[in-house]
Each structure stands twice: as C-alpha cells, then as structure tokens.
N, C-alpha and C. Protein backbone atom coordinates (compact mmCIF):
# COMPACT_ATOMS: atom_id res chain seq x y z
N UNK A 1 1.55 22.26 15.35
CA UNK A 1 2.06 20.90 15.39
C UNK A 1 2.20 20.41 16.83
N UNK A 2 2.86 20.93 17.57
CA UNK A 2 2.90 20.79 18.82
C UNK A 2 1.39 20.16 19.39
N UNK A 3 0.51 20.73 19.34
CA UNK A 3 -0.92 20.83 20.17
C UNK A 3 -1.62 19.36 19.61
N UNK A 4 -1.11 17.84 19.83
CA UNK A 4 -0.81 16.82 18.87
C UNK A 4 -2.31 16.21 19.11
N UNK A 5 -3.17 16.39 20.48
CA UNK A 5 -4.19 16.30 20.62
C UNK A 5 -5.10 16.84 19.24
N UNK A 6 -5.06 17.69 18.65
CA UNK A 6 -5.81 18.80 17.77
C UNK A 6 -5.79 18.30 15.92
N UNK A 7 -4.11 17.06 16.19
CA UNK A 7 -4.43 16.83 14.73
C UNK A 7 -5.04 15.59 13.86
N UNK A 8 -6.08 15.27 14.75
CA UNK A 8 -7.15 14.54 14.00
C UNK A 8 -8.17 16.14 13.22
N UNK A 9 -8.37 16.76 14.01
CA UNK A 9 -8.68 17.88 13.16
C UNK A 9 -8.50 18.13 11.50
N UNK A 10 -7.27 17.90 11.30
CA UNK A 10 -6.88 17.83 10.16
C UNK A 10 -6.09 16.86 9.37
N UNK A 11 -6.16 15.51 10.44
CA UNK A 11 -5.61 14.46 9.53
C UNK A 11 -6.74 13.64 9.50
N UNK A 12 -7.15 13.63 8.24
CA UNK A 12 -8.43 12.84 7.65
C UNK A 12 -8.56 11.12 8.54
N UNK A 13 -7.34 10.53 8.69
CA UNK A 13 -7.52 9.24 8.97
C UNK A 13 -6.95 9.41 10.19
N UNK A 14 -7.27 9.73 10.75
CA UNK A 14 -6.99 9.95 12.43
C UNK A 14 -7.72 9.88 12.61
N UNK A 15 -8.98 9.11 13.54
CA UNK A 15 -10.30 9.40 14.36
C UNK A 15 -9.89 10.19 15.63
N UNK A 16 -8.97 10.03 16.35
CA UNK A 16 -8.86 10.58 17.40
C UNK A 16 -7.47 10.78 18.35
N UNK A 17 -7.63 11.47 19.19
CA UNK A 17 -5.71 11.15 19.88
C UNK A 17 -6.43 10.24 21.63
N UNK A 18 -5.31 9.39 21.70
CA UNK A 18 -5.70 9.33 23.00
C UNK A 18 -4.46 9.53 24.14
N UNK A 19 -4.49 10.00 24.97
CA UNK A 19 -3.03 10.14 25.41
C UNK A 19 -2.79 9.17 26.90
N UNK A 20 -1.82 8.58 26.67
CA UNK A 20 -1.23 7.36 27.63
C UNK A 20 -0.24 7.81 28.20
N UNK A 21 -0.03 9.06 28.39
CA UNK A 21 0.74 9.59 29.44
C UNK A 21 0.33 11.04 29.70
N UNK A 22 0.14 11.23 31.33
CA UNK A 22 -0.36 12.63 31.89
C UNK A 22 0.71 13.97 30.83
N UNK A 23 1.87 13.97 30.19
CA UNK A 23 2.19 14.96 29.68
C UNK A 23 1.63 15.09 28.02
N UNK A 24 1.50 15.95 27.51
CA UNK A 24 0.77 15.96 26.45
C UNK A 24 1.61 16.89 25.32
N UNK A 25 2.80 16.89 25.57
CA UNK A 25 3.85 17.39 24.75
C UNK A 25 5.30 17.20 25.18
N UNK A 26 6.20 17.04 24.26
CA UNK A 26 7.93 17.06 24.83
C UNK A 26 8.16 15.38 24.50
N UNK A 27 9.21 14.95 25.01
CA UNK A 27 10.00 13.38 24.56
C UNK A 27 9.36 12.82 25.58
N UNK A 28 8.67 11.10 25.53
CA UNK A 28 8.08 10.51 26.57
C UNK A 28 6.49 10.60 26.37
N UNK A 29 5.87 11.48 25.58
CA UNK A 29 4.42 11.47 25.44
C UNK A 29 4.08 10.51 24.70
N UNK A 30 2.74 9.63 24.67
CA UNK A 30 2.42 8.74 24.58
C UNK A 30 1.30 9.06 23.83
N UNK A 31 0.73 8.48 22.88
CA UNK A 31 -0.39 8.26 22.15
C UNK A 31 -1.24 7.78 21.59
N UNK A 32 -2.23 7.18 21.62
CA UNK A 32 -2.61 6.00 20.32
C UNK A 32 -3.67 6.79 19.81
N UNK A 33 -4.15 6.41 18.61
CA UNK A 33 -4.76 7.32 17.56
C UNK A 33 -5.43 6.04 16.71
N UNK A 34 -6.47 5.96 16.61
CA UNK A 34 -7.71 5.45 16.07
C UNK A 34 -7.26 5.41 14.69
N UNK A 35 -6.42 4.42 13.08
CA UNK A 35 -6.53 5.02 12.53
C UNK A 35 -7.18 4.18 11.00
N UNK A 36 -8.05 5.21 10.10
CA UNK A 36 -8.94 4.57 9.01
C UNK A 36 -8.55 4.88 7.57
N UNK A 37 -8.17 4.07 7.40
CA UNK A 37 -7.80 4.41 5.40
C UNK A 37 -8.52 3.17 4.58
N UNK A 38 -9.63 4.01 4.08
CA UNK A 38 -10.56 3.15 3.29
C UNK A 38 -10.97 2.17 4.61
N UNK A 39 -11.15 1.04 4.46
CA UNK A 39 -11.81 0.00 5.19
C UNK A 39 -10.62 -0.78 6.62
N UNK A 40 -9.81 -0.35 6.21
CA UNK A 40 -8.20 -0.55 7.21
C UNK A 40 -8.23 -0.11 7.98
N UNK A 41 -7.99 -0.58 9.30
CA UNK A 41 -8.39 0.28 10.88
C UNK A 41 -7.85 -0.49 11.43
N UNK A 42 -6.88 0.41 12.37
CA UNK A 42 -5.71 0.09 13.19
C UNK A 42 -5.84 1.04 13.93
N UNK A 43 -4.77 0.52 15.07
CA UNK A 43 -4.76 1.68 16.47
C UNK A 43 -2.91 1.66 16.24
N UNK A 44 -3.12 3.17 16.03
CA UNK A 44 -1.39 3.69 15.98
C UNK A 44 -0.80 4.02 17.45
N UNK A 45 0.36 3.52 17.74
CA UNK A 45 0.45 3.89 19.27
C UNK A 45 1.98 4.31 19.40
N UNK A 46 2.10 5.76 19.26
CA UNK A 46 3.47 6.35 19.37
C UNK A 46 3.64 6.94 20.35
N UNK A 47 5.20 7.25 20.31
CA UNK A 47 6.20 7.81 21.22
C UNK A 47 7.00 8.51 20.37
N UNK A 48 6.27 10.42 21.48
CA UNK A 48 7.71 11.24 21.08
C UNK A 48 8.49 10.71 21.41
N UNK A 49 9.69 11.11 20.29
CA UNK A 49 11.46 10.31 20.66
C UNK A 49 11.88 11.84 20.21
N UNK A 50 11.40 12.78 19.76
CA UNK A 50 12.75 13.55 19.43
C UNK A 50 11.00 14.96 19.71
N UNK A 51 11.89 16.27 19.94
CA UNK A 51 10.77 16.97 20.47
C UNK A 51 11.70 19.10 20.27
N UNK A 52 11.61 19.44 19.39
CA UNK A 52 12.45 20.62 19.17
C UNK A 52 11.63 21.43 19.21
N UNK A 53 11.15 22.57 19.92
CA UNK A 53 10.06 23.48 20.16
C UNK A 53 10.22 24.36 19.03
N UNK A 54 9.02 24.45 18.25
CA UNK A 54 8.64 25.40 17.09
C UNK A 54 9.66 24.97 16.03
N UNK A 55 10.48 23.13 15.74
CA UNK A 55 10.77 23.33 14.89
C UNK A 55 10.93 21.76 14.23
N UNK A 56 10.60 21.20 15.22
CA UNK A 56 10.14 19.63 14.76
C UNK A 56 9.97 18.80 15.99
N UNK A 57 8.97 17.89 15.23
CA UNK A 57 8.58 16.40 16.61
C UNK A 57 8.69 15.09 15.36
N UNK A 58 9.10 14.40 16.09
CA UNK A 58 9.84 13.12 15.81
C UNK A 58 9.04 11.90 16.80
N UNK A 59 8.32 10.56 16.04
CA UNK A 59 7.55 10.05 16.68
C UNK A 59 7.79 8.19 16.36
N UNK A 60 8.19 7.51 17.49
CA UNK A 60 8.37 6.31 17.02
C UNK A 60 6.88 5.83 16.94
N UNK A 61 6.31 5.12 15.94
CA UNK A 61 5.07 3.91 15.73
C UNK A 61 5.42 2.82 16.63
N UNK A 62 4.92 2.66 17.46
CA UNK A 62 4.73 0.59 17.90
C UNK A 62 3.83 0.10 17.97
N UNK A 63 2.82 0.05 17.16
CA UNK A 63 1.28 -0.74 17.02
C UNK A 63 2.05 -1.36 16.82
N UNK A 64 1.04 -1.71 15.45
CA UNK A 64 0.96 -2.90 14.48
C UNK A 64 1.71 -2.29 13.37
N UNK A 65 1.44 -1.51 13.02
CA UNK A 65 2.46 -0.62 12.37
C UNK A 65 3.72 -0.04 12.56
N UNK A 66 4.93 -0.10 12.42
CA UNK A 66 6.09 0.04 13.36
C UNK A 66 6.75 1.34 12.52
N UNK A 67 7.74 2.10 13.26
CA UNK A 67 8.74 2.97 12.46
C UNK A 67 8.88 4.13 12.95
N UNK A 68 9.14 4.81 12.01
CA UNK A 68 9.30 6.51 12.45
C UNK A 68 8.80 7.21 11.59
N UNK A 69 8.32 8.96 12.22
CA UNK A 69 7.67 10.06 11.49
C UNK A 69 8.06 10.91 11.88
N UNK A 70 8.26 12.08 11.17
CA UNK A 70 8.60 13.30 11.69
C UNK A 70 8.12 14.54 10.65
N UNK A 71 7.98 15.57 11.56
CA UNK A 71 7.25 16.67 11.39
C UNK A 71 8.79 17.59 11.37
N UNK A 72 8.93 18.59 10.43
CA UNK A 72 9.85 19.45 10.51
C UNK A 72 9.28 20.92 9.69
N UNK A 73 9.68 21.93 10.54
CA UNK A 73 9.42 23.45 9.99
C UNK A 73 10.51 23.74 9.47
N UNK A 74 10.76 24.45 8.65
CA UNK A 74 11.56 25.06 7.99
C UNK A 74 11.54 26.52 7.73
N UNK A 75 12.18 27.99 7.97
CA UNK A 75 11.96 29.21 7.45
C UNK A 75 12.04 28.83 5.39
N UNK A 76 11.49 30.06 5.60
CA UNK A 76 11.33 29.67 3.86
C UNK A 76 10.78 31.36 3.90
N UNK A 77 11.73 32.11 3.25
CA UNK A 77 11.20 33.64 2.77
C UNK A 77 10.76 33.63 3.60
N UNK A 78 9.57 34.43 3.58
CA UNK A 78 8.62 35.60 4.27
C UNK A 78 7.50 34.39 5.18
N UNK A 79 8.28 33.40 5.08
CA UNK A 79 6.81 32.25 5.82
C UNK A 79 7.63 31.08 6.22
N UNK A 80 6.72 29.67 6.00
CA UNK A 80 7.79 28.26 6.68
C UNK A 80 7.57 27.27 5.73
N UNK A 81 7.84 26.32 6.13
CA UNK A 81 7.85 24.96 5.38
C UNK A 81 7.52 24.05 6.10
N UNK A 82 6.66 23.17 6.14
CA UNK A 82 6.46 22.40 7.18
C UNK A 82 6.33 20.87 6.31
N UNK A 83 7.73 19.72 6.38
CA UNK A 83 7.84 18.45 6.20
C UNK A 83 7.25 17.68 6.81
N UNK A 84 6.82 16.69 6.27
CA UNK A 84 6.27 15.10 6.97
C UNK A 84 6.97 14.15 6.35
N UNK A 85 7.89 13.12 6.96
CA UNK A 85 8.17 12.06 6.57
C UNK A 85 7.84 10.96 7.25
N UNK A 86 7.92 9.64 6.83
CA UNK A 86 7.51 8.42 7.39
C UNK A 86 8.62 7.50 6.99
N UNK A 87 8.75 6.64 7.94
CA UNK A 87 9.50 5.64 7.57
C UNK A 87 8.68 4.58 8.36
N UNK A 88 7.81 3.15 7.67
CA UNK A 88 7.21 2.30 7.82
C UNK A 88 7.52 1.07 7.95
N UNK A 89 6.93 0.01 8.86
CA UNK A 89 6.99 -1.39 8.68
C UNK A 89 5.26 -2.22 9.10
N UNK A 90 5.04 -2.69 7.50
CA UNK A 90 3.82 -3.42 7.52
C UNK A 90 3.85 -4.48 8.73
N UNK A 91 2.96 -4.96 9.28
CA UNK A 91 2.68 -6.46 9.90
C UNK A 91 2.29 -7.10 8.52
N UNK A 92 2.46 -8.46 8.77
CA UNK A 92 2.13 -9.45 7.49
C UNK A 92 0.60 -9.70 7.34
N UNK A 93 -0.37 -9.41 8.17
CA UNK A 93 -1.71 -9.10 7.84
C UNK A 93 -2.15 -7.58 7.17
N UNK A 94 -0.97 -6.83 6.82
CA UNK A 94 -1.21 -5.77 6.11
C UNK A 94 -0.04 -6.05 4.81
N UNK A 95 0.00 -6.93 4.63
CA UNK A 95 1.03 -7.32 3.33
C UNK A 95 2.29 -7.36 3.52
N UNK A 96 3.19 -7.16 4.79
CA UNK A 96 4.66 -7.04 4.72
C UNK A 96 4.82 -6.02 4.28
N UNK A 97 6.72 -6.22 3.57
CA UNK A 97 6.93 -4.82 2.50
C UNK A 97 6.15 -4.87 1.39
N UNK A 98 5.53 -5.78 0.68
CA UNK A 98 5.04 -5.71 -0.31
C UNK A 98 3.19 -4.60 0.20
N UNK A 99 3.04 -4.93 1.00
CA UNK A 99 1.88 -3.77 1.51
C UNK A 99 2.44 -2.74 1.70
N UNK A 100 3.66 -2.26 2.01
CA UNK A 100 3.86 -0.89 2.35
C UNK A 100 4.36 -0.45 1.33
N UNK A 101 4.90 -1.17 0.24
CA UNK A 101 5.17 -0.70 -0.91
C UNK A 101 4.05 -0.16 -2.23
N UNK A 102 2.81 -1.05 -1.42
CA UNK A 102 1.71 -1.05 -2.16
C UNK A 102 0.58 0.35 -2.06
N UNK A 103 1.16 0.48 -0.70
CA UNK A 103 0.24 1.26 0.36
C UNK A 103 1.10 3.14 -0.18
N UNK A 104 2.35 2.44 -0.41
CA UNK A 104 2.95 4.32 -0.36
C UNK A 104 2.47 5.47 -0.89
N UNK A 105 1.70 5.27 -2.23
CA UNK A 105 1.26 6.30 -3.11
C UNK A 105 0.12 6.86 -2.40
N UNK A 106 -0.19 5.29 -2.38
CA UNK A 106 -2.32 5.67 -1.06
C UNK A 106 -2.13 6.86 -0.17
N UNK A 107 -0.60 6.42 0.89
CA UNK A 107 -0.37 7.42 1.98
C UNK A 107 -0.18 8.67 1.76
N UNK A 108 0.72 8.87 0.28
CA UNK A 108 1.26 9.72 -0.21
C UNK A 108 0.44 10.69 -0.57
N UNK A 109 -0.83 10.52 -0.60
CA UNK A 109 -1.77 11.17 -1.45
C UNK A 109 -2.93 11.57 0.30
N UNK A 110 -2.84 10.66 0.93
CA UNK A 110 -3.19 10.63 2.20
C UNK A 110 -2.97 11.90 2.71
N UNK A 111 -1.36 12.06 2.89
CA UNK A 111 -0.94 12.73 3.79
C UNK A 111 -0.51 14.31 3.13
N UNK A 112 -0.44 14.27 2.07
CA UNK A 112 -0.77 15.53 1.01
C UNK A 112 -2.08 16.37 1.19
N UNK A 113 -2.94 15.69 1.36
CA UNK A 113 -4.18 16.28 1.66
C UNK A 113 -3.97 16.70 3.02
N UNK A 114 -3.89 15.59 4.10
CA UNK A 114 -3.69 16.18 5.67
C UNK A 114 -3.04 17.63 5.75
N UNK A 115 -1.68 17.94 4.83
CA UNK A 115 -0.66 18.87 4.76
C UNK A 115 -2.08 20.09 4.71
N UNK A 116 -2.48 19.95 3.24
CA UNK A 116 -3.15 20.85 2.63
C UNK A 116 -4.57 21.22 3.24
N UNK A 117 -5.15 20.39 4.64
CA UNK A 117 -6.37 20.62 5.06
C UNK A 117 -5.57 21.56 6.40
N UNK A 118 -4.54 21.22 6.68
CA UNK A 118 -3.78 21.75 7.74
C UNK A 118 -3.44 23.65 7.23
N UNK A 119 -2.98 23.73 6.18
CA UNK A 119 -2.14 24.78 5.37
C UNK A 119 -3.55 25.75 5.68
N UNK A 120 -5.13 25.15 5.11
CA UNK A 120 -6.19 26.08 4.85
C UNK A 120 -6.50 26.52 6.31
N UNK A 121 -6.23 25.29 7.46
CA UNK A 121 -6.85 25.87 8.44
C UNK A 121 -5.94 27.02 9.28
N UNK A 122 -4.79 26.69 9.24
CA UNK A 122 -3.68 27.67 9.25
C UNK A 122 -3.73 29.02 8.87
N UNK A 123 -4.23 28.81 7.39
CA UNK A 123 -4.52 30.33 7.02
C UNK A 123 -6.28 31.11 7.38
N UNK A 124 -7.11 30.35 7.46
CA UNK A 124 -8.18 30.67 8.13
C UNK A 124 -7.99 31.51 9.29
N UNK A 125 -7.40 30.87 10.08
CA UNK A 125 -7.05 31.49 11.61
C UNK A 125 -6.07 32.81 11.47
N UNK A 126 -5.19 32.84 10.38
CA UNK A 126 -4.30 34.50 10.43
C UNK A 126 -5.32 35.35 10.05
N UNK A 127 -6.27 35.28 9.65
CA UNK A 127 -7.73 36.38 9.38
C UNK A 127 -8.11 37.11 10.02
C-alpha cells in the first residue's frame, strides 16, 4: 500500500500515478491519477492527510471529485485485513449526490475487484 506509485498496477481505473511533490510517501504527498470508469475520465488529485506505517494511509480527493479515502490493515489470525473506504462528493457534471448515489454500487464493484486483483498479486509474490 505504501509504494502508491505501483497501484495503478492493480487498480483497474487508475491509468497512472503522477506525483506533485518530490516525496513519494508520508503526510504532504501529492498525486494526481488519470482516472477511467467506463467512458468517465477525470484526473483525481490527492493529498496524504493521515499516513501510519504498515497500517493505514488516509487521502483527501480535490479534483473534481472531492472527499476522503482510506486504506486500513488490520491483523486478522494468521494474516491481515486490508479496508478501503471512500467518502465522495460528485461535481454537478457528474450528477451531484444523485450521481454518487448512482455511481456507488458501480464503485463498489469497482473497487472489490481492485481489492481482489491486489489480494492475487500479493499472493503471487509469497511464492
């Protein structure tokens, strides 16, 4: 999670990271990220705000898209847990709340997969 450059790798609608500040991890890193769902293309442009080594990163949105996300690990038995939440605000050329209300399941299903392309490559690499 940390290595934030790396997760277009495994987040399907990420084209890319770009980084707008010389540090590339910790609170203060800067990012914008290319991003495509179905025919929808926007440039996401966050800021770590919260930064806990090996156990969560916390990221404000200020495109066009506004809000917060966060990544959290969790121990869990013999392995971890690793959360994603979002908290969103449409622009009114993406529907308002009624687009982000529209949009949630889309993401939901979005970002389920990201989890699960992440989980395989994860386990690829303990091999």
């Amino acid at each position: 999670m940390a290595d934030l450059g790396s997760h277009p790798e495994w987040m399907g609608d990420a084209e890319a990271v770009e980084f707008l500040t010389t540090q590339t991890t910790g609170v203060g890193t800067r990012i914008t990220v290319p991003t495509r769902i179905g025919p929808v293309r926007t440039t996401d442009v966050m800021t770590v705000v919260g930064w806990e080594e090996g156990r969560g990163i916390t990221v404000e949105h200020v495109g066009a898209v506004s809000g917060r996300g966060r990544f959290e690990i969790q121990p869990l038995g013999p392995g971890t847990e690793l959360s994603w939440s979002e908290t969103l605000t449409f622009p009114w050329w993406l529907g308002g709340p009624l687009g982000a209300w529209l949009a949630r399941p889309i993401l939901r299903r979005i970002w389920k997969q990201n989890l699960e392309r992440l989980r395989r490559r994860l386990a690829a690499s303990d091999r």
